[in-house]
Protein backbone atom coordinates (compact mmCIF):
# COMPACT_ATOMS: atom_id res chain seq x y z
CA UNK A 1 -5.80 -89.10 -25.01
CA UNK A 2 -8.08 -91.93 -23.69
CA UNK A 3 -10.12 -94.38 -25.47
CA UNK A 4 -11.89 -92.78 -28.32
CA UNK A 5 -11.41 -89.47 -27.77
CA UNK A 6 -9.03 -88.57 -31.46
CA UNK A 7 -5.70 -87.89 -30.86
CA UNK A 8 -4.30 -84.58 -31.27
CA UNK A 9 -3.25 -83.26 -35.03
CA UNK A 10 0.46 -82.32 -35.03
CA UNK A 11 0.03 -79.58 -37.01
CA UNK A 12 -2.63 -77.78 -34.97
CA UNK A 13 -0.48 -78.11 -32.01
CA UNK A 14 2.65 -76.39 -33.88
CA UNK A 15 0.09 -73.84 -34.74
CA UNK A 16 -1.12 -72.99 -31.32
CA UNK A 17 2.27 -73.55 -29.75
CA UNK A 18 4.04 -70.71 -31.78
CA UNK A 19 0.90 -68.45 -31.52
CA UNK A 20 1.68 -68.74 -27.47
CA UNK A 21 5.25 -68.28 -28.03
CA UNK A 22 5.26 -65.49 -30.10
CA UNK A 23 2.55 -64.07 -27.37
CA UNK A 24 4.60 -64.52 -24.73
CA UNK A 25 7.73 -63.03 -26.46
CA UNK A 26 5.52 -59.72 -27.18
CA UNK A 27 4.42 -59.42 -23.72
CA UNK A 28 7.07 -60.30 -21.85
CA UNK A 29 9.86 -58.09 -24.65
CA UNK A 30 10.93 -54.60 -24.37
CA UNK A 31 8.38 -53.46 -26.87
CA UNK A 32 5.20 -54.40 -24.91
CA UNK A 33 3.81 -50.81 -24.70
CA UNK A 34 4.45 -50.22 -28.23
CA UNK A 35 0.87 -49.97 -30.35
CA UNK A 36 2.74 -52.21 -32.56
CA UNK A 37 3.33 -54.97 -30.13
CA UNK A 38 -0.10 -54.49 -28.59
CA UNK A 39 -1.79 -54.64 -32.49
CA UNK A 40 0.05 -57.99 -32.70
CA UNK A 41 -0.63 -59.02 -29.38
CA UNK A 42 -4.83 -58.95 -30.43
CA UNK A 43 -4.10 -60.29 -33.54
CA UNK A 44 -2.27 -63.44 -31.86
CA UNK A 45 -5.54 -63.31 -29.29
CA UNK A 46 -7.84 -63.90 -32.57
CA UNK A 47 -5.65 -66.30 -34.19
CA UNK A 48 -5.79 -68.37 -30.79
CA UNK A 49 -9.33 -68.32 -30.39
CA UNK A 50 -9.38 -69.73 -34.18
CA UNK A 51 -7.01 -72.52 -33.23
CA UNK A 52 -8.79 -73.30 -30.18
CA UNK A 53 -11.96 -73.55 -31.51
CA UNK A 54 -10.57 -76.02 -34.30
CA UNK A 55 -9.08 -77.75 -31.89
CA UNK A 56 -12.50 -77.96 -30.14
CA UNK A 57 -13.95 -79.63 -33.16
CA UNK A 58 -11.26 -82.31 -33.12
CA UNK A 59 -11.81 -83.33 -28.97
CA UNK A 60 -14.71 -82.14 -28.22
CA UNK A 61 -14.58 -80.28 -24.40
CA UNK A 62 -17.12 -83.23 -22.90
CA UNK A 63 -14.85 -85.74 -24.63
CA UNK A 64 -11.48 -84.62 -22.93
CA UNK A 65 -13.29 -84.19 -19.33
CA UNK A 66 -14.27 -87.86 -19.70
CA UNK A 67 -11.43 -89.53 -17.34
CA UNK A 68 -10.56 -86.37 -15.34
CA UNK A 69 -7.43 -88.00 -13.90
CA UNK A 70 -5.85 -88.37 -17.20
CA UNK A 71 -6.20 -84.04 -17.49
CA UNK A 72 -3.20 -83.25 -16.34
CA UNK A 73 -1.11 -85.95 -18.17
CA UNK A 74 -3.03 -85.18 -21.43
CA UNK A 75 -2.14 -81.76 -20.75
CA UNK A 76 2.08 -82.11 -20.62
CA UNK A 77 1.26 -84.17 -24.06
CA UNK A 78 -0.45 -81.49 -25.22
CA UNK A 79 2.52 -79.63 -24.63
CA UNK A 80 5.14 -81.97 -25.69
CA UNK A 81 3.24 -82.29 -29.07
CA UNK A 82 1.54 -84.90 -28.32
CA UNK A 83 3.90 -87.38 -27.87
CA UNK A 84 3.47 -90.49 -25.11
């Protein structure tokens, strides 16, 4: 990230990163129409929005729109776990 905008905490990242996975693996597996996969698959939903939001609290939305060329950079970091 730019400037002052706070970097990204590792951990949070980890968090939301294997809340995507494990999304992704449940929709895209052969168990997607299963109520079990689909219970799992809202659960995951909520946990994300949680995440998010606390991520949200760390960079602020108006803080990371600051220097929109650096978006989609900061995004692939965001990705890569923050790294450079």
């Amino acid at each position: 990230m730019h400037g002052d905008v706070p970097h990204l905490p590792p951990e949070l990242v980890n968090l939301i990163k294997a809340a995507l996975l494990e999304r992704q693996a449940l929709l895209t597996g052969p168990d997607v129409a299963t109520p079990s996969a689909q219970a799992r698959v809202v659960a995951l939903d909520a946990r994300l929005e949680a995440l998010l939001d606390q991520l949200r609290r760390v960079v602020p939305p108006e803080a990371a729109l600051q220097d929109d060329a650096s978006a989609p950079g900061d995004f692939n970091r965001f990705l890569d776990g923050g790294a450079a």
